[in-house]
PDB file of N, CA and C in Angstrom:
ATOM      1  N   UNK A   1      28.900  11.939  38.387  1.00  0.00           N
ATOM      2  CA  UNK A   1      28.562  12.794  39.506  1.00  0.00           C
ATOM      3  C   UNK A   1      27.050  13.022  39.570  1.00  0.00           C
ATOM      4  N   UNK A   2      26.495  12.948  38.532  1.00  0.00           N
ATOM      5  CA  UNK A   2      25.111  13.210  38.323  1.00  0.00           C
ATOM      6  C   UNK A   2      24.355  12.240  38.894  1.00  0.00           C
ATOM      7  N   UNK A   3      24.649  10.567  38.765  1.00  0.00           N
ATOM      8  CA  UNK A   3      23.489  10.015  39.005  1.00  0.00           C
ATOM      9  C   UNK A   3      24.296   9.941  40.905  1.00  0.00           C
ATOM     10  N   UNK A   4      25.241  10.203  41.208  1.00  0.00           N
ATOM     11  CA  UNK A   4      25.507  10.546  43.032  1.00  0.00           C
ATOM     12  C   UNK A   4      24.749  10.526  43.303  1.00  0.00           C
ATOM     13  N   UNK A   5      24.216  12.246  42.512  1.00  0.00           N
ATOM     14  CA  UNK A   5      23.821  12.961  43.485  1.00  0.00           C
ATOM     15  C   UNK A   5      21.616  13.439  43.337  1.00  0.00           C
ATOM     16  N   UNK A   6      21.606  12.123  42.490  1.00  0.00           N
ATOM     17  CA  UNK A   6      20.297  12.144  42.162  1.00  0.00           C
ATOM     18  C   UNK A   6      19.618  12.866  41.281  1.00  0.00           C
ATOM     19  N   UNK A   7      20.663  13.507  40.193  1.00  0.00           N
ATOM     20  CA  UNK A   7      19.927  14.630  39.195  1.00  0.00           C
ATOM     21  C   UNK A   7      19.913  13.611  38.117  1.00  0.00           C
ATOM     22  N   UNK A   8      18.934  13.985  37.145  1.00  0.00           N
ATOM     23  CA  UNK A   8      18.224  12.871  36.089  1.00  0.00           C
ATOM     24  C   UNK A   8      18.770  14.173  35.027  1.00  0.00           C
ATOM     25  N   UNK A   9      18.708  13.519  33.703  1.00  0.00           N
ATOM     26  CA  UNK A   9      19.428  14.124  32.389  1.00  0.00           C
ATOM     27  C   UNK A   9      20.073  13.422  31.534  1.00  0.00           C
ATOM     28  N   UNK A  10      20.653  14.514  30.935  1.00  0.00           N
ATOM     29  CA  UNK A  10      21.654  14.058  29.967  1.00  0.00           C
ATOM     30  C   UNK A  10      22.957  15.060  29.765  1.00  0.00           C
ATOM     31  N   UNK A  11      24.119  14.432  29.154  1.00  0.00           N
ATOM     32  CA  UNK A  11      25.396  15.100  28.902  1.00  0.00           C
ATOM     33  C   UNK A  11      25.929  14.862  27.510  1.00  0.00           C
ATOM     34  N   UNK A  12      26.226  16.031  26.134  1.00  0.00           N
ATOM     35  CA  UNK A  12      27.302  14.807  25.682  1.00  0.00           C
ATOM     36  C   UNK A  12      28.104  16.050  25.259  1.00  0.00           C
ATOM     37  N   UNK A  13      29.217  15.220  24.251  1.00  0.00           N
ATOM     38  CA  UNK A  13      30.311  16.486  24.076  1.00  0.00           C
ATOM     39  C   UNK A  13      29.837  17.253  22.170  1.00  0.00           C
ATOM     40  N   UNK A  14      29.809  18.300  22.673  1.00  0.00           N
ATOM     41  CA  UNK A  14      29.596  18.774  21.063  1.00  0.00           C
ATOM     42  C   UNK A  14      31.155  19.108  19.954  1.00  0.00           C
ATOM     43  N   UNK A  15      31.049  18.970  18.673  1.00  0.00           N
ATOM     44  CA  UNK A  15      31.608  19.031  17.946  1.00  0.00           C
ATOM     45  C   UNK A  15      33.040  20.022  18.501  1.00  0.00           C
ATOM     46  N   UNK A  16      32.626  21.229  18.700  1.00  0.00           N
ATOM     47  CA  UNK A  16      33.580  22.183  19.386  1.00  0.00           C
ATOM     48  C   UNK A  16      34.092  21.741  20.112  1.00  0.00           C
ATOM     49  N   UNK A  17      33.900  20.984  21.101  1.00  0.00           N
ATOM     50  CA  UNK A  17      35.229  20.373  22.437  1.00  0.00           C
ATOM     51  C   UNK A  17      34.227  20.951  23.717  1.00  0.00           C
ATOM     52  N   UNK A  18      33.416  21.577  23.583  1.00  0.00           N
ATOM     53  CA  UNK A  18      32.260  21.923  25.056  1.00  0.00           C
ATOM     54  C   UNK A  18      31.515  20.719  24.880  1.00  0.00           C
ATOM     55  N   UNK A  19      31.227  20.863  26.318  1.00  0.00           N
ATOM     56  CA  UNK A  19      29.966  19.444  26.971  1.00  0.00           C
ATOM     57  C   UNK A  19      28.799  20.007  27.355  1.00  0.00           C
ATOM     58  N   UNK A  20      27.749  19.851  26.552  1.00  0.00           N
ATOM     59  CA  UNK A  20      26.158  20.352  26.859  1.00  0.00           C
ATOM     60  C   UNK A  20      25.413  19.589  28.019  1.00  0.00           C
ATOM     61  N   UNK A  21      25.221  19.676  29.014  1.00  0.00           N
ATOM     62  CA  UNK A  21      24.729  19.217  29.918  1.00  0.00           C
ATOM     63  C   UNK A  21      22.931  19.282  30.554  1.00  0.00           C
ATOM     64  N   UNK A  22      22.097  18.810  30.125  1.00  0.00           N
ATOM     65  CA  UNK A  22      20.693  19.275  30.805  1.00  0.00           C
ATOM     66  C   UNK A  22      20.453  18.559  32.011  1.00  0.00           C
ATOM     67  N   UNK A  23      20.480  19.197  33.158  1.00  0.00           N
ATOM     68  CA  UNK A  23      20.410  18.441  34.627  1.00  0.00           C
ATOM     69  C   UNK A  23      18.733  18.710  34.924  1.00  0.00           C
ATOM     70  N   UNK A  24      18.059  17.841  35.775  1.00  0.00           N
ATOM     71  CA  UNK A  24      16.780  17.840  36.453  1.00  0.00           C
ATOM     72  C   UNK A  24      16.712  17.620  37.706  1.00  0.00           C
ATOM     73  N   UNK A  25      16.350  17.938  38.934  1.00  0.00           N
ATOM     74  CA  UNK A  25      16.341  17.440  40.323  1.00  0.00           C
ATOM     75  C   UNK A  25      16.034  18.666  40.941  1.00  0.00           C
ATOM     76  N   UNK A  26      16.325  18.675  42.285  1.00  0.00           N
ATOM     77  CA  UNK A  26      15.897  19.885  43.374  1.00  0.00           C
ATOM     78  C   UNK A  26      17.112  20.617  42.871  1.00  0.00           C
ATOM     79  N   UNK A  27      16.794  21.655  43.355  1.00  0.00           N
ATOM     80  CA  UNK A  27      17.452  23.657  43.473  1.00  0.00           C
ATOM     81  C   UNK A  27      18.797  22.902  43.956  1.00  0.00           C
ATOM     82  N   UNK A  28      19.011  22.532  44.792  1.00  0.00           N
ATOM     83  CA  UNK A  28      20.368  21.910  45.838  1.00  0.00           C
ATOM     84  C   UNK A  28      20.971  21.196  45.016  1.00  0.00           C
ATOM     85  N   UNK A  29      20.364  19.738  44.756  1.00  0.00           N
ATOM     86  CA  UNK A  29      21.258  18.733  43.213  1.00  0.00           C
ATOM     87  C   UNK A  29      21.510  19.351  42.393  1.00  0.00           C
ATOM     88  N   UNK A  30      21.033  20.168  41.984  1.00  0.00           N
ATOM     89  CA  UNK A  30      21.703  20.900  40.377  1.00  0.00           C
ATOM     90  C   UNK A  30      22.847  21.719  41.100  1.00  0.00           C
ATOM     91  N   UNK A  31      22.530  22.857  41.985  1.00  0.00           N
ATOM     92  CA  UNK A  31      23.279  23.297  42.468  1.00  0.00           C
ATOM     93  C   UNK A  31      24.880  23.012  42.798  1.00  0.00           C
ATOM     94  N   UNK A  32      24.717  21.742  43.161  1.00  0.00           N
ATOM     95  CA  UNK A  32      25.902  21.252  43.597  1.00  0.00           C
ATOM     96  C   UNK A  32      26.649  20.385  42.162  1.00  0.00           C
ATOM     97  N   UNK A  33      25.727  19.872  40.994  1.00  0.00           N
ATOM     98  CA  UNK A  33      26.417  19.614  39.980  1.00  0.00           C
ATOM     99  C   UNK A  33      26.898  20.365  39.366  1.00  0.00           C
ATOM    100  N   UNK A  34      26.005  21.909  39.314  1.00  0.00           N
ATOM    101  CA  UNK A  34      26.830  22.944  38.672  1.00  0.00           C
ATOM    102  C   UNK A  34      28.424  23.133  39.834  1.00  0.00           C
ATOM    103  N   UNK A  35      28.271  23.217  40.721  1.00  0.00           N
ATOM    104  CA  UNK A  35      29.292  23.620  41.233  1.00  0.00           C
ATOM    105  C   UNK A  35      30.632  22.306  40.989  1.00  0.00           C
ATOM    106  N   UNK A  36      30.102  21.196  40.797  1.00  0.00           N
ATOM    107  CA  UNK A  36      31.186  20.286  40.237  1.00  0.00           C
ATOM    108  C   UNK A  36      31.514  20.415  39.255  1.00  0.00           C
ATOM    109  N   UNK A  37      30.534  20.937  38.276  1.00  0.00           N
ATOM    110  CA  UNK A  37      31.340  21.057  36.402  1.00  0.00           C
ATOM    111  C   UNK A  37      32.282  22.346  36.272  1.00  0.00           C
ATOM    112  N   UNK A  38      32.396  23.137  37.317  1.00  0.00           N
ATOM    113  CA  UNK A  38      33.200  24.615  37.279  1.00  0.00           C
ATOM    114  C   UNK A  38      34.659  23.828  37.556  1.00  0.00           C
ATOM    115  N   UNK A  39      34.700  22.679  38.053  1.00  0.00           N
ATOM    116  CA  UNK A  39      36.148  21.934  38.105  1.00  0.00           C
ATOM    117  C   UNK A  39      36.253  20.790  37.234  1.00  0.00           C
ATOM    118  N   UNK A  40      35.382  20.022  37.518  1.00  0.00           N
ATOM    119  CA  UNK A  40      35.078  19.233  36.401  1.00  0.00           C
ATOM    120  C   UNK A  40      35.817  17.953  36.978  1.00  0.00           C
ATOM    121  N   UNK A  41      35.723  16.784  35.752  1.00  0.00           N
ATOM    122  CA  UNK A  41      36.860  15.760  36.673  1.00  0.00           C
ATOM    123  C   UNK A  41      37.869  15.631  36.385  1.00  0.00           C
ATOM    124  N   UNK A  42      38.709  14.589  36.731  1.00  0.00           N
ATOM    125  CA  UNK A  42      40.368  14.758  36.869  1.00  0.00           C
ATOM    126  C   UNK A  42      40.622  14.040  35.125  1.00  0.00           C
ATOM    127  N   UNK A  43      41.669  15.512  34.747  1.00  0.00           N
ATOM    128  CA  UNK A  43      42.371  15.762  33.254  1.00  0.00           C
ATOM    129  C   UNK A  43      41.252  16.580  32.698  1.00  0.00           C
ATOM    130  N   UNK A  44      40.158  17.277  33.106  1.00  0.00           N
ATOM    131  CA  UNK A  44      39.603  18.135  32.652  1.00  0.00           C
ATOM    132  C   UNK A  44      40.206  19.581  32.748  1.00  0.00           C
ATOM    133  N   UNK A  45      39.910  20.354  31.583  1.00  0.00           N
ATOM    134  CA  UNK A  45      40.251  21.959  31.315  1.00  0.00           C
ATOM    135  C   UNK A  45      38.689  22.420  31.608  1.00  0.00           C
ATOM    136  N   UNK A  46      38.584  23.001  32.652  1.00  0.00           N
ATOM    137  CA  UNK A  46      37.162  23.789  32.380  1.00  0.00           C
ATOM    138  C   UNK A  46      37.645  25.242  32.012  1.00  0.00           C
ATOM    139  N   UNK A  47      37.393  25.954  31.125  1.00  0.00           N
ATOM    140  CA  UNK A  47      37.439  27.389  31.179  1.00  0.00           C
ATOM    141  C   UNK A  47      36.690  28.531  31.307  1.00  0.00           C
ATOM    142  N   UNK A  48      34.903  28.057  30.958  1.00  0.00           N
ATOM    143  CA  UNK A  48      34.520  28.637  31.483  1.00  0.00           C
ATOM    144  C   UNK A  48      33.299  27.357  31.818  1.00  0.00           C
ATOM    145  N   UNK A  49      31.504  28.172  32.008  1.00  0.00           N
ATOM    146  CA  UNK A  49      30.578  27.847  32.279  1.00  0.00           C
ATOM    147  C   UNK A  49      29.617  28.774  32.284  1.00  0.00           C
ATOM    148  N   UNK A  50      28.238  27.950  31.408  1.00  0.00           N
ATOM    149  CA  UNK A  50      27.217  29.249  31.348  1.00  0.00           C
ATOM    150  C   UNK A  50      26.154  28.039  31.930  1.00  0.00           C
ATOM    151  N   UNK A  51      24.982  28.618  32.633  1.00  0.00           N
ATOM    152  CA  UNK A  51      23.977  28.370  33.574  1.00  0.00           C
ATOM    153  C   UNK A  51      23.299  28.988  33.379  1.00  0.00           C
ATOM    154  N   UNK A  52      21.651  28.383  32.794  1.00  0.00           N
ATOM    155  CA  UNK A  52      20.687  28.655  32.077  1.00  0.00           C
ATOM    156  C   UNK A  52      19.389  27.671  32.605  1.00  0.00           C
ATOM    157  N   UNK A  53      18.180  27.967  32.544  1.00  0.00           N
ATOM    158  CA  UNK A  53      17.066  27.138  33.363  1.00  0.00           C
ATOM    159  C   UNK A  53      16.240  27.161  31.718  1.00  0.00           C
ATOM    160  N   UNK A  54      15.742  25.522  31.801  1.00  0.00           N
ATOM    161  CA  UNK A  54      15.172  25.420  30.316  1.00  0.00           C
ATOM    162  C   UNK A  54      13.887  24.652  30.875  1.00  0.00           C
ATOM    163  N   UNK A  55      12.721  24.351  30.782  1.00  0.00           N
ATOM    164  CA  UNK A  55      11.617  23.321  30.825  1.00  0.00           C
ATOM    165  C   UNK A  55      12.104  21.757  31.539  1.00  0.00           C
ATOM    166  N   UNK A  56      11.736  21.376  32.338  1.00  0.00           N
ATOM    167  CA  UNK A  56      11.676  20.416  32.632  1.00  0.00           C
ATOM    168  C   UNK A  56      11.230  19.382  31.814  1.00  0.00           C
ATOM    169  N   UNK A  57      11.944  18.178  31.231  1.00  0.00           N
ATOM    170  CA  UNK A  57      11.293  17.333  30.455  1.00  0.00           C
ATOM    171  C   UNK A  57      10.890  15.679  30.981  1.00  0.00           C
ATOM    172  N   UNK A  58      11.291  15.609  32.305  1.00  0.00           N
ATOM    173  CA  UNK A  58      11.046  14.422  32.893  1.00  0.00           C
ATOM    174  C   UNK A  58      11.893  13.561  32.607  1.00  0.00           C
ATOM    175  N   UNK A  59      13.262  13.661  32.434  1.00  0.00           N
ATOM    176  CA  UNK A  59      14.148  12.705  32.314  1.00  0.00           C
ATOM    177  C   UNK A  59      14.041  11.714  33.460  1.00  0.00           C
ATOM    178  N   UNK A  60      14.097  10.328  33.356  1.00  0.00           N
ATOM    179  CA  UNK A  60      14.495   9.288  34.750  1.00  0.00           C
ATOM    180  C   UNK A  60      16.134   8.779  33.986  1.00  0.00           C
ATOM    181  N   UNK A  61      16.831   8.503  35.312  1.00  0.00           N
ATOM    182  CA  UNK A  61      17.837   8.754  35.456  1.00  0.00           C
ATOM    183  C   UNK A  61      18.923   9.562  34.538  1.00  0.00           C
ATOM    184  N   UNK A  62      20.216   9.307  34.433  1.00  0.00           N
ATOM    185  CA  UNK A  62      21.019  10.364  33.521  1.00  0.00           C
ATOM    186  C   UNK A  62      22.063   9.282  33.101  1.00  0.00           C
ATOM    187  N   UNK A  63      21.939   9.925  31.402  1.00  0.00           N
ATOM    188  CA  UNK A  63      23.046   9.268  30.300  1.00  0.00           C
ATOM    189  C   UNK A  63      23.873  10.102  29.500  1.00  0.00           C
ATOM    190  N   UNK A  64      25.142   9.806  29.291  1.00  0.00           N
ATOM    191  CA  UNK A  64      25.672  10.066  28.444  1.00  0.00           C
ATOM    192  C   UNK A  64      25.434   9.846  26.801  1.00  0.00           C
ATOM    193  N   UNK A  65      25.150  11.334  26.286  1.00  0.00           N
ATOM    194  CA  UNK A  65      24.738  11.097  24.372  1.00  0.00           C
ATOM    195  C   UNK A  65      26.072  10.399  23.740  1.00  0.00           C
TER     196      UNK A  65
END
């Protein structure tokens, strides 16, 4: 969904069973990726979600860790 919608980053899954996600792009692209990870994709459990703004590090495009 990320590289859709033009946000640059990274994702991977941590030990616990949560997925750490750092997204980069305009206010709107993140926006709308956050609003896709609150469902997540199909056979996903989301239960919750926390949303936090960290430094920009210049990622070009987005990978999975």
């Amino acid at each position: 969904m990320a590289q859709s919608l033009g946000v640059s980053g990274w994702a991977r899954n941590r030990p616990d069973g949560t997925v750490e996600v750092h997204a980069e792009g305009s206010e709107a692209e993140v926006a709308q990726l956050v609003s896709w990870c609150r469902m997540g994709p199909a056979r996903a459990e989301v239960t919750g979600i926390e949303v936090g703004e960290v430094p920009a590090t210049g990622h070009l495009g987005f990978q999975v860790r």
